[in-house]
PDB file of N, CA and C in Angstrom:
ATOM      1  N   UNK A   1      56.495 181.759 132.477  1.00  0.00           N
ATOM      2  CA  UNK A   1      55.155 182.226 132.763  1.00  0.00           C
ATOM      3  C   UNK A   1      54.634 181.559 134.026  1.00  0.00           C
ATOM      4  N   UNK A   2      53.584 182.349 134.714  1.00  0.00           N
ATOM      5  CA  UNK A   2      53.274 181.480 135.836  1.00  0.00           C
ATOM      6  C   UNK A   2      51.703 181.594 135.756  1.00  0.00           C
ATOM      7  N   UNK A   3      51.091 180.735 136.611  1.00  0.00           N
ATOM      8  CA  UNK A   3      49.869 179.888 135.943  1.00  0.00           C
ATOM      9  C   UNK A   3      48.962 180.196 137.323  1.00  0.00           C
ATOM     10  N   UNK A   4      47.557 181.047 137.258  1.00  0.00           N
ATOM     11  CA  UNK A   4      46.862 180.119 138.249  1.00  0.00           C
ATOM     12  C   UNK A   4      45.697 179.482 137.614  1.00  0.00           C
ATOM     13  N   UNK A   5      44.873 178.853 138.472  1.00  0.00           N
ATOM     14  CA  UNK A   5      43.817 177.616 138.213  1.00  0.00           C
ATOM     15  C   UNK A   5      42.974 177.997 138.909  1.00  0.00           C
ATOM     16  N   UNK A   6      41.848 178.065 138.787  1.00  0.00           N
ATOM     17  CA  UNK A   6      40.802 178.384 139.260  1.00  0.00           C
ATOM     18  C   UNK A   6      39.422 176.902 139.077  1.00  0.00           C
ATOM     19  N   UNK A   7      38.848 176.620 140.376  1.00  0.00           N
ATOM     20  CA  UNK A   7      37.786 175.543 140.273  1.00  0.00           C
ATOM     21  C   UNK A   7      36.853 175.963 141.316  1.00  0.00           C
ATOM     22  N   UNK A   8      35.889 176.064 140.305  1.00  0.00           N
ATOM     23  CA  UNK A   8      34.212 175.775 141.220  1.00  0.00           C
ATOM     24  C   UNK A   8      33.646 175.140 142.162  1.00  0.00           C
ATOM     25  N   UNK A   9      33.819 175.152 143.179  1.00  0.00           N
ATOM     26  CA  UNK A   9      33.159 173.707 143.597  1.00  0.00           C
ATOM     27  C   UNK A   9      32.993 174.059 145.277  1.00  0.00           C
ATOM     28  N   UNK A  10      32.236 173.460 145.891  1.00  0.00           N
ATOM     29  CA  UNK A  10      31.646 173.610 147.695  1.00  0.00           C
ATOM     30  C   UNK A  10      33.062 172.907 148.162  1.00  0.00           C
ATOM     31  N   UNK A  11      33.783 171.745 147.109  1.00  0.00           N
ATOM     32  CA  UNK A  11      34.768 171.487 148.259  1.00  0.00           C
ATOM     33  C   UNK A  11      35.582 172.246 148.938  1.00  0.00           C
ATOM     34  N   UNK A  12      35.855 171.891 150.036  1.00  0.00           N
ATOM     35  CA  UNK A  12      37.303 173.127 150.782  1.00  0.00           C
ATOM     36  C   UNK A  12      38.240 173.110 149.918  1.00  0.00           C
ATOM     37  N   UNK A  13      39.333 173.476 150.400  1.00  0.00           N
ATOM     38  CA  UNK A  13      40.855 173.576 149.787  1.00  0.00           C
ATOM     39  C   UNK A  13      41.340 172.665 149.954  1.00  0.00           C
ATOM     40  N   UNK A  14      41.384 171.985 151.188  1.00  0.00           N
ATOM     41  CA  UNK A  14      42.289 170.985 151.538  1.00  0.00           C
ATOM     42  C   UNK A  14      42.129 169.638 150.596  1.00  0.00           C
ATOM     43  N   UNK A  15      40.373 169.418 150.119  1.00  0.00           N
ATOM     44  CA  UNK A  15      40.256 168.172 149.576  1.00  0.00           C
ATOM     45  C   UNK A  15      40.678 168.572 148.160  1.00  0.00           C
ATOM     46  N   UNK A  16      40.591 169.290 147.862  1.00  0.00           N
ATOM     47  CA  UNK A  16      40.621 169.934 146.300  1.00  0.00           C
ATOM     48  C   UNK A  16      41.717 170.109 146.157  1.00  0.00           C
ATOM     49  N   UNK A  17      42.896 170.506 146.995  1.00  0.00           N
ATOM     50  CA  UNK A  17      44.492 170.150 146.708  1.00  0.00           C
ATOM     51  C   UNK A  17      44.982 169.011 147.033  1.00  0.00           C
ATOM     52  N   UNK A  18      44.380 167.922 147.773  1.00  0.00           N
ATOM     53  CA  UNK A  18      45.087 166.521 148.297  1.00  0.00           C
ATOM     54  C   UNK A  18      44.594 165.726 146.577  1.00  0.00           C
ATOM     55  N   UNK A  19      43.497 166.277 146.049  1.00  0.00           N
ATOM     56  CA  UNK A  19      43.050 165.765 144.549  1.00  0.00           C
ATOM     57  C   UNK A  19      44.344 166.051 143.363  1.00  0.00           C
ATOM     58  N   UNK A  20      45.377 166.767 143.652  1.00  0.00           N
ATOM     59  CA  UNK A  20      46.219 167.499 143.063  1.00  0.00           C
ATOM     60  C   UNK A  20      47.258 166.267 143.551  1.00  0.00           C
ATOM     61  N   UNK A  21      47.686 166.855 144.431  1.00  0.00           N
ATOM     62  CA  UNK A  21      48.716 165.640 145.017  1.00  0.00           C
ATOM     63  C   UNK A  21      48.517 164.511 144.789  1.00  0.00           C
ATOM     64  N   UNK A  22      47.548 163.675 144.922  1.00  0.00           N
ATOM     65  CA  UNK A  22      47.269 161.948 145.017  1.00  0.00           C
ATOM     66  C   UNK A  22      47.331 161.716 143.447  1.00  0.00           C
ATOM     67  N   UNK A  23      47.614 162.630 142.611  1.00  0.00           N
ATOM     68  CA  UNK A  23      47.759 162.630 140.943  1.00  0.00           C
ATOM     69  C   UNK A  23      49.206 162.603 140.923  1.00  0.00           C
ATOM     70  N   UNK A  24      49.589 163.463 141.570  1.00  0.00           N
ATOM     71  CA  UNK A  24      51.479 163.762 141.619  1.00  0.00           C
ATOM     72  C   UNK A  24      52.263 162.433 142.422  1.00  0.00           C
ATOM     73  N   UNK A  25      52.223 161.472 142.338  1.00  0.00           N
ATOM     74  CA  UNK A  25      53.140 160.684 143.204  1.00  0.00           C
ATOM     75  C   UNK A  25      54.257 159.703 141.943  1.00  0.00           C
ATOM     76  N   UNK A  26      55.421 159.451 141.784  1.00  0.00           N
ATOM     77  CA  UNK A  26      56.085 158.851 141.019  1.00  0.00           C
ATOM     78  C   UNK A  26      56.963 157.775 141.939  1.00  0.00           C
ATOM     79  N   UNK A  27      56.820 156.756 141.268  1.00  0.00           N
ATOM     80  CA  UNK A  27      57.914 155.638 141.864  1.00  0.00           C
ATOM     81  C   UNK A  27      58.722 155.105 141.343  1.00  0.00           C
ATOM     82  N   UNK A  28      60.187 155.180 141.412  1.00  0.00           N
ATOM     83  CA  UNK A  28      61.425 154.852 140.517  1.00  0.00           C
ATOM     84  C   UNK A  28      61.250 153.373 140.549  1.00  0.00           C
ATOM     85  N   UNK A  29      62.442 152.904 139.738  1.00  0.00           N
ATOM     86  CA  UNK A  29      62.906 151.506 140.095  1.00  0.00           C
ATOM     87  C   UNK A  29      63.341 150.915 141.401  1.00  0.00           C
ATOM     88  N   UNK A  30      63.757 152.199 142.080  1.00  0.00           N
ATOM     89  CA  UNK A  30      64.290 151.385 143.694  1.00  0.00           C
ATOM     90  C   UNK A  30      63.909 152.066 144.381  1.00  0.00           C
ATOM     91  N   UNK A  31      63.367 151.423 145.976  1.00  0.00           N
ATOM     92  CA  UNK A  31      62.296 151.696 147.008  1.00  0.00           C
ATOM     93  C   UNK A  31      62.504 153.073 147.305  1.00  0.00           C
ATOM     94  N   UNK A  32      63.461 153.756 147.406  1.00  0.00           N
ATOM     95  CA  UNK A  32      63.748 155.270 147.797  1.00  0.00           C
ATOM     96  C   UNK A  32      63.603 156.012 146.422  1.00  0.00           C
ATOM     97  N   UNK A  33      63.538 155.325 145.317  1.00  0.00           N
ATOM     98  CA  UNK A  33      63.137 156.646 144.303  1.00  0.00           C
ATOM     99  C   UNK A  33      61.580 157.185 144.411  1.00  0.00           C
ATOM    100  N   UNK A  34      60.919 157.710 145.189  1.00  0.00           N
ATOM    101  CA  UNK A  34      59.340 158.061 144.982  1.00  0.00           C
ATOM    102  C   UNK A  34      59.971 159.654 145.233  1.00  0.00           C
ATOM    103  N   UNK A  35      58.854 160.365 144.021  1.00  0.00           N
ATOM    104  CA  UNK A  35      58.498 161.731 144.580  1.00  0.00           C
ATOM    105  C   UNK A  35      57.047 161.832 144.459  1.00  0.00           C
ATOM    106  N   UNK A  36      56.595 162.876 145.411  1.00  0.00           N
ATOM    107  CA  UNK A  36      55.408 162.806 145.644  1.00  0.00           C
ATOM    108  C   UNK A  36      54.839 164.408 145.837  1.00  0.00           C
ATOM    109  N   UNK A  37      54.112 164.929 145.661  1.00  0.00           N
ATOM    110  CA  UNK A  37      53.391 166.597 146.449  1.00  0.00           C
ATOM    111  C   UNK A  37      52.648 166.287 147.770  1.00  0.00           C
ATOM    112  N   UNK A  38      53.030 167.032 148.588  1.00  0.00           N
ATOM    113  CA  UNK A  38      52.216 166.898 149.933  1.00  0.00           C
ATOM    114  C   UNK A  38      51.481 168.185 149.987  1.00  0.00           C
ATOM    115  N   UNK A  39      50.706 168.249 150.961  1.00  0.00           N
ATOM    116  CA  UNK A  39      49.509 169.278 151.092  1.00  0.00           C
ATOM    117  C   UNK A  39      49.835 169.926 151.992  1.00  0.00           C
ATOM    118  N   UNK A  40      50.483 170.665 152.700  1.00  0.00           N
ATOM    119  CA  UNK A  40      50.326 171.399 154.003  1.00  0.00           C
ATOM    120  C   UNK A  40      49.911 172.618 154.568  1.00  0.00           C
ATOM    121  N   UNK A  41      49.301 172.502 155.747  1.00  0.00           N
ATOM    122  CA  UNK A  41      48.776 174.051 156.190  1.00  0.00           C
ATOM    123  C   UNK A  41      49.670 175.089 156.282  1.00  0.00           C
ATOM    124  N   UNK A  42      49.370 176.194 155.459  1.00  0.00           N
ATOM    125  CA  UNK A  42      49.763 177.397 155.663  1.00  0.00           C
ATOM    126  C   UNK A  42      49.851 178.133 156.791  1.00  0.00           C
ATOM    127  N   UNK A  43      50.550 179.287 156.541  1.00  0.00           N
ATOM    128  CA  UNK A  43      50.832 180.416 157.596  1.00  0.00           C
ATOM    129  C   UNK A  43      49.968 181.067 158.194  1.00  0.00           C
ATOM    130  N   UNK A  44      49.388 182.072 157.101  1.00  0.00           N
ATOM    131  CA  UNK A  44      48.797 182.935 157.112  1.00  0.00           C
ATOM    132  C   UNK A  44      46.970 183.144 157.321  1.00  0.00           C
ATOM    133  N   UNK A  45      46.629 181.928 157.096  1.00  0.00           N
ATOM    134  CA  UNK A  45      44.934 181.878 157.517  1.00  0.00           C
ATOM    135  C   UNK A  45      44.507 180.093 157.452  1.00  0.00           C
ATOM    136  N   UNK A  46      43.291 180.351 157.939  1.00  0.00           N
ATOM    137  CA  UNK A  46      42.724 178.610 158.163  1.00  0.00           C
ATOM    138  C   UNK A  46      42.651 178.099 157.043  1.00  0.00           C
ATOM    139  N   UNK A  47      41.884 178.239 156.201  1.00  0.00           N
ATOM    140  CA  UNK A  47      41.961 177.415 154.708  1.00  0.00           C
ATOM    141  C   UNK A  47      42.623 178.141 153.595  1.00  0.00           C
ATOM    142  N   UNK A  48      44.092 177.831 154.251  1.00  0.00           N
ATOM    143  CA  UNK A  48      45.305 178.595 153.461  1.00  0.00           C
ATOM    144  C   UNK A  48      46.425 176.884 153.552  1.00  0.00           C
ATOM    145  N   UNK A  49      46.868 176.888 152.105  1.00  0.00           N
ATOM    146  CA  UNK A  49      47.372 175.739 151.842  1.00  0.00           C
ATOM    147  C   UNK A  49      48.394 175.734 150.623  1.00  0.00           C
ATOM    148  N   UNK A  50      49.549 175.099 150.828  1.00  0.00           N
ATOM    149  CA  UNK A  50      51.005 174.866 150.057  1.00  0.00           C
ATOM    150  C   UNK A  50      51.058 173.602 149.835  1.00  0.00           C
ATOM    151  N   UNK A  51      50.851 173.534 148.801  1.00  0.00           N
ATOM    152  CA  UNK A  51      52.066 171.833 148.240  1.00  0.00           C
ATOM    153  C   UNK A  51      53.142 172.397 147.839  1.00  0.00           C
ATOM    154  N   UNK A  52      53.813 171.101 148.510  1.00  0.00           N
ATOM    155  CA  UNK A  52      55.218 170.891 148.019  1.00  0.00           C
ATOM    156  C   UNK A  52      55.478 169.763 147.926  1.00  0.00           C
ATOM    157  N   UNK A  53      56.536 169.938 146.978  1.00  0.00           N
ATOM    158  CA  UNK A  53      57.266 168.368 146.385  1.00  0.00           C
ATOM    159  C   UNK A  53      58.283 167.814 146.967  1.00  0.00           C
ATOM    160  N   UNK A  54      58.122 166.614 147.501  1.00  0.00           N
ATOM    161  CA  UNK A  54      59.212 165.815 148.557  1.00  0.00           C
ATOM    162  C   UNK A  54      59.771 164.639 147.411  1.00  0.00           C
ATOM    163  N   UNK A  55      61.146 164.748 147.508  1.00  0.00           N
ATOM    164  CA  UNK A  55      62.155 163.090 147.064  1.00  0.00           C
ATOM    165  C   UNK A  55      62.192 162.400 148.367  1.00  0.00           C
ATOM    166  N   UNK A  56      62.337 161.528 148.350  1.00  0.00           N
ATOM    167  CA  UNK A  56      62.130 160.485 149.512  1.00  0.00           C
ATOM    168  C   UNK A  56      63.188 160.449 150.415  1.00  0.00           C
ATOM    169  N   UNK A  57      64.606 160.292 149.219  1.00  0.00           N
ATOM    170  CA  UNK A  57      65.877 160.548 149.996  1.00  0.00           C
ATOM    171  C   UNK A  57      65.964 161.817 150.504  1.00  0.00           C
ATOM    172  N   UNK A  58      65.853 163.135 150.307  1.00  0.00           N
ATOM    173  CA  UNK A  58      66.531 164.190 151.065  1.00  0.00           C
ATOM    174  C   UNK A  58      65.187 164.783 152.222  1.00  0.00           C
ATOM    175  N   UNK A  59      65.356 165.650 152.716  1.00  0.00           N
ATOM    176  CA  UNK A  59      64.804 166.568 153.654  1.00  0.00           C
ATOM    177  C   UNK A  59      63.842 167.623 152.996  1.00  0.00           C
ATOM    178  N   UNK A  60      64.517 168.299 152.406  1.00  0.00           N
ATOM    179  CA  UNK A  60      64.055 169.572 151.619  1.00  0.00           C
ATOM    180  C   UNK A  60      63.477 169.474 150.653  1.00  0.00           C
ATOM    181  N   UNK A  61      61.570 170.273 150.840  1.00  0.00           N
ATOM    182  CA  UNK A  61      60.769 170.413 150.249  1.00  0.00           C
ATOM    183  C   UNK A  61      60.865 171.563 149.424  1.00  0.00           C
ATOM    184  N   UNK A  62      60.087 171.670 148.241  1.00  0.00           N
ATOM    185  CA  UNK A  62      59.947 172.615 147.337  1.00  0.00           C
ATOM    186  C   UNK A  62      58.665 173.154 147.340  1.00  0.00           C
ATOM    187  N   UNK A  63      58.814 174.639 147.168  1.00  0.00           N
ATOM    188  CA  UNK A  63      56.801 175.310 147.037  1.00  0.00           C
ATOM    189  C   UNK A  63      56.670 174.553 145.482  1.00  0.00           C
ATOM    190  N   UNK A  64      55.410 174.360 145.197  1.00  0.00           N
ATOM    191  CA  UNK A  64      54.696 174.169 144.124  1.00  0.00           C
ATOM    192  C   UNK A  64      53.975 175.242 144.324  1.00  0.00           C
ATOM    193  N   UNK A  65      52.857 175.557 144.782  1.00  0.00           N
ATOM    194  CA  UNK A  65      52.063 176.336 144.492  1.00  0.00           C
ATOM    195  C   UNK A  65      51.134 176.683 146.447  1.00  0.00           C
ATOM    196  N   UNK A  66      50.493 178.094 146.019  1.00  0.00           N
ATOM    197  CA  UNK A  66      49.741 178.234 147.448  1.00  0.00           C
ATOM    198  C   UNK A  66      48.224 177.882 147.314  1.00  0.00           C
ATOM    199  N   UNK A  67      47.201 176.980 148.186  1.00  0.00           N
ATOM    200  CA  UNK A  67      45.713 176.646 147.743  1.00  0.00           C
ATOM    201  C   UNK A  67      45.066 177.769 148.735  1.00  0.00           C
ATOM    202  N   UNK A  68      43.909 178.290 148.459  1.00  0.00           N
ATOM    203  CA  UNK A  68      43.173 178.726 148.698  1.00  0.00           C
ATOM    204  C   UNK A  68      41.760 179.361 148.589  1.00  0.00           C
ATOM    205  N   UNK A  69      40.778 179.688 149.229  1.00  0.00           N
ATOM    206  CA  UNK A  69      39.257 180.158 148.759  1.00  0.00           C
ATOM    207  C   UNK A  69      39.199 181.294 148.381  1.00  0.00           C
ATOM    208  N   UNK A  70      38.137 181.364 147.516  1.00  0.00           N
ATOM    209  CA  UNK A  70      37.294 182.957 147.132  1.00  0.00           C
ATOM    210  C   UNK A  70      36.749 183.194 146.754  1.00  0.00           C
ATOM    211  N   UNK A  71      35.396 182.788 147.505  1.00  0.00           N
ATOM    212  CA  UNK A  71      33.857 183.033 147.225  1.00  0.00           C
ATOM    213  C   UNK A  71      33.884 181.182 146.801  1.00  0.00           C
ATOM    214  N   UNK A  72      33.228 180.712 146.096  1.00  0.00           N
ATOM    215  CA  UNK A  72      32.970 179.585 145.443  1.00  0.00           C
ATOM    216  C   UNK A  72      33.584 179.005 144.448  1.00  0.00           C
ATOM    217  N   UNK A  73      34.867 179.971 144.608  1.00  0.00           N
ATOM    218  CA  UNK A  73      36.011 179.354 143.828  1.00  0.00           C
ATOM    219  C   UNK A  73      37.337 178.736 144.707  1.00  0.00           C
ATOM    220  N   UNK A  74      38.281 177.833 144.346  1.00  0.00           N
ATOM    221  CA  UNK A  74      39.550 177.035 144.630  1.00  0.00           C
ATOM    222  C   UNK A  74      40.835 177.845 144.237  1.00  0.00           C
ATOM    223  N   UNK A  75      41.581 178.439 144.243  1.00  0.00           N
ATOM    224  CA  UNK A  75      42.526 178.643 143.627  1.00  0.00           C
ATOM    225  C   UNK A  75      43.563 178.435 143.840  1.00  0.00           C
ATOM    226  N   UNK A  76      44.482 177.880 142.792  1.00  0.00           N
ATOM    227  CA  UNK A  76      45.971 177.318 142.961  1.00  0.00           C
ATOM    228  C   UNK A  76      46.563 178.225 141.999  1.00  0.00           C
ATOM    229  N   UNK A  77      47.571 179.071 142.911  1.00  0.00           N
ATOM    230  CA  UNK A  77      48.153 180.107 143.047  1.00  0.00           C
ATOM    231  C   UNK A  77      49.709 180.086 142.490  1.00  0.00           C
ATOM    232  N   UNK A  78      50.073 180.676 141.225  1.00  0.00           N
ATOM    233  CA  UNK A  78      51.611 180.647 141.150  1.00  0.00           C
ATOM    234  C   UNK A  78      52.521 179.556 141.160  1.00  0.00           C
ATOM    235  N   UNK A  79      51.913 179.134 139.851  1.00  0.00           N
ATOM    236  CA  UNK A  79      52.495 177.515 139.177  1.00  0.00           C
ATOM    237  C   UNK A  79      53.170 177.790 138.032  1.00  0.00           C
ATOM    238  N   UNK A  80      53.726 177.583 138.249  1.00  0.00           N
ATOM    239  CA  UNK A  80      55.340 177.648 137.010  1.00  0.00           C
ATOM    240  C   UNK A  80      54.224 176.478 135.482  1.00  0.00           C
ATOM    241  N   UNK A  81      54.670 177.352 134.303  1.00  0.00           N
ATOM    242  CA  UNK A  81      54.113 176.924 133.305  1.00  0.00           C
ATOM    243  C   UNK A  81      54.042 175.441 133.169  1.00  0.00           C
ATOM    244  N   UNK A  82      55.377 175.020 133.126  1.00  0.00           N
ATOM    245  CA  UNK A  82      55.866 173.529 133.006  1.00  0.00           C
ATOM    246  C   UNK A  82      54.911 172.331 134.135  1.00  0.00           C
ATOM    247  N   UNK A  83      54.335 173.021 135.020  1.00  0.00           N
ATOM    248  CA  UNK A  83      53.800 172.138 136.014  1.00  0.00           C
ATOM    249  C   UNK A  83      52.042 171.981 135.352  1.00  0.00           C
ATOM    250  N   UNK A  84      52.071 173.065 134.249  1.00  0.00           N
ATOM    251  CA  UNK A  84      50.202 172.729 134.317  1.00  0.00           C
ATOM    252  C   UNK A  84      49.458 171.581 133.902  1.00  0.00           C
ATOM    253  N   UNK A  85      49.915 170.541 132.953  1.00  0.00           N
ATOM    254  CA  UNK A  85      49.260 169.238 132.811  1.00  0.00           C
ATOM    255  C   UNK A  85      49.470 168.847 134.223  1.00  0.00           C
ATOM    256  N   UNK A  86      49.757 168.681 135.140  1.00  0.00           N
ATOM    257  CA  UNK A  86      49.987 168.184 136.602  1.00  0.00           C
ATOM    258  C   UNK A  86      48.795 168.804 137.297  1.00  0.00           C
ATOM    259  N   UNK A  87      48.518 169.617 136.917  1.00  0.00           N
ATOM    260  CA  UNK A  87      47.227 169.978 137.688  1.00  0.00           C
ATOM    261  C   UNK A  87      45.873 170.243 136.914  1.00  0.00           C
ATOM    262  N   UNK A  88      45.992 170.581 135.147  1.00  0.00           N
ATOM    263  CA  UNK A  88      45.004 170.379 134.686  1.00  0.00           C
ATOM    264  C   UNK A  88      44.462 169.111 134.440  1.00  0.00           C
ATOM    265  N   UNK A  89      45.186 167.687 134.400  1.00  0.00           N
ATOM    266  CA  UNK A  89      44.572 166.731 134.503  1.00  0.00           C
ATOM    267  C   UNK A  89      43.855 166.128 135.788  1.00  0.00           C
ATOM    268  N   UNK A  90      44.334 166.302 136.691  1.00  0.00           N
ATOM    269  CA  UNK A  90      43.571 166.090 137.662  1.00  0.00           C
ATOM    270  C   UNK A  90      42.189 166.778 138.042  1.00  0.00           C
ATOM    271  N   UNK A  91      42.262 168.149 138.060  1.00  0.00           N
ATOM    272  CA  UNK A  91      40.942 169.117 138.229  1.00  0.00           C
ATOM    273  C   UNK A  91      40.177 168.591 137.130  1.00  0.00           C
ATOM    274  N   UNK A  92      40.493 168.910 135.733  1.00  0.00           N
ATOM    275  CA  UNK A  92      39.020 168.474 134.706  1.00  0.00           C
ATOM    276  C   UNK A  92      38.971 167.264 135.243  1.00  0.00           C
ATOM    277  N   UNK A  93      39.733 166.058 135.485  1.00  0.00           N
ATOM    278  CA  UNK A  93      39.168 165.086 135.537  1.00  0.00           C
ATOM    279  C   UNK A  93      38.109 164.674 136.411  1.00  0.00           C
ATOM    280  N   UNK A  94      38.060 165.668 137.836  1.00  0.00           N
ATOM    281  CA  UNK A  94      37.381 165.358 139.000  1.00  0.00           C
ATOM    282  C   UNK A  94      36.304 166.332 138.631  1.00  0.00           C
ATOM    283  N   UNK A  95      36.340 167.468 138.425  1.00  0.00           N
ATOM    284  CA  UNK A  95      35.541 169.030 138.522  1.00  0.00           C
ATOM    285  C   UNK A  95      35.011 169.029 137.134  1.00  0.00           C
ATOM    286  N   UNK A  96      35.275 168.823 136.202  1.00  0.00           N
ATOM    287  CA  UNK A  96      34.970 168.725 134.705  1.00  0.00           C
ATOM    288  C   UNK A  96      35.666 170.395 134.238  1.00  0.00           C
ATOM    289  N   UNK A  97      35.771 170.021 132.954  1.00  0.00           N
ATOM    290  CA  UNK A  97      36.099 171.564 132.078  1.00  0.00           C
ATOM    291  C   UNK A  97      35.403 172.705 132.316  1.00  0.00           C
ATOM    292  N   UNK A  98      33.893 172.804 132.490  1.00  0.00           N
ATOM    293  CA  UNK A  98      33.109 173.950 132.725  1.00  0.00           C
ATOM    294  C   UNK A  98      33.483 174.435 134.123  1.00  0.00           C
ATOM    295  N   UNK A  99      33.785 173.278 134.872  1.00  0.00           N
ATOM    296  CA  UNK A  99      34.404 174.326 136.875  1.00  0.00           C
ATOM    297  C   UNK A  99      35.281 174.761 137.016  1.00  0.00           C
ATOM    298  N   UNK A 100      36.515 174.555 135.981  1.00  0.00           N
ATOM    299  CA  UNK A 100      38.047 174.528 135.583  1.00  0.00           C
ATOM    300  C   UNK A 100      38.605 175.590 134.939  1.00  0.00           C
ATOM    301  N   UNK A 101      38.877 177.193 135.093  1.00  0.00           N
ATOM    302  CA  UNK A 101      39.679 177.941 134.298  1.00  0.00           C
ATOM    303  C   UNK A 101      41.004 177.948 134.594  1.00  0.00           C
ATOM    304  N   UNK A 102      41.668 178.680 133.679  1.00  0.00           N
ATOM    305  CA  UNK A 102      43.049 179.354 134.169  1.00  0.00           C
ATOM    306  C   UNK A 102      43.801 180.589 133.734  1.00  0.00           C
ATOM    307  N   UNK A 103      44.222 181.047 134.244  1.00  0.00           N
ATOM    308  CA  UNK A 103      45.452 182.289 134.126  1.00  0.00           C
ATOM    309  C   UNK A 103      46.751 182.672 133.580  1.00  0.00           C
ATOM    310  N   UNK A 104      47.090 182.667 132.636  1.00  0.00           N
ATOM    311  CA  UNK A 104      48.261 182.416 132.044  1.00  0.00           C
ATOM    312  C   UNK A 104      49.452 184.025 132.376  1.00  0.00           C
ATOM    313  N   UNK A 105      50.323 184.403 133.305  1.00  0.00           N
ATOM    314  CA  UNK A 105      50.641 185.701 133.527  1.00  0.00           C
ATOM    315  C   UNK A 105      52.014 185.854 132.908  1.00  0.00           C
ATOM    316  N   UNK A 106      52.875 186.421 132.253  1.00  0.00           N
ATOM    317  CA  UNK A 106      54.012 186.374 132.004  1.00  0.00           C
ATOM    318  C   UNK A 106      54.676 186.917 133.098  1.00  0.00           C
ATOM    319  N   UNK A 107      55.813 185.981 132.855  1.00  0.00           N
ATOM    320  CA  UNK A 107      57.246 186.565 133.853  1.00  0.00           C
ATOM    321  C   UNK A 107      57.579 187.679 133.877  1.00  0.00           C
ATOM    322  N   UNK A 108      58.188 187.794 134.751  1.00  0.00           N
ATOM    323  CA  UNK A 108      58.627 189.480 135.147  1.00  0.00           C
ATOM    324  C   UNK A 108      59.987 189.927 134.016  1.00  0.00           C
ATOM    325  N   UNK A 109      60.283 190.740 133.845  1.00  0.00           N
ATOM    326  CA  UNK A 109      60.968 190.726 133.093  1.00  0.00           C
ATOM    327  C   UNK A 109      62.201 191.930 133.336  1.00  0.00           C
TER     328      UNK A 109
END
């Protein structure tokens, strides 16, 4: 299933997904085990935004999800089921439950 998230709020995208990321960072036992989500600008318009997930050792990033506006809402776009405590804890925690919905869509089939 894939997931979007929806939050209320005047912040832009950019701060409202770096709130996502700065939740996502893990550090192994040895200095090169960290993974982390980074925030980066998109393609396609100005407050258009992708995290992806970096291992420290390799090169190659992964999409997590696309950020973006609409109207007075945040939305994080096409999140694989397994990832949603990763992003519902962070949003209620900052935005509270009432700014916080989500989308539950089934897979294609």
């Amino acid at each position: 299933m894939t997931i979007w998230f929806y939050v209320k709020t005047s912040d832009d995208a950019k701060v409202v997904g770096q709130v996502v990321c700065d939740f996502n960072f893990e550090q192994g036992e040895h200095p090169q085990d960290q993974y982390s989500w980074l925030l980066e600008p998109g393609r396609d318009a100005p407050d258009y935004w992708e995290i992806r997930g970096k291992y420290a050792v390799l090169k190659d990033l992964t999409e997590i999800c696309i950020v973006y506006r609409i109207g007075d809402t945040i939305v994080f776009a096409e999140i694989e089921d397994y990832l949603a405590p990763d992003f519902a804890d962070p949003l209620i925690t900052k935005y509270g439950l009432d700014n916080v919905k989500w989308l539950v869509v089934p897979g294609k089939r």
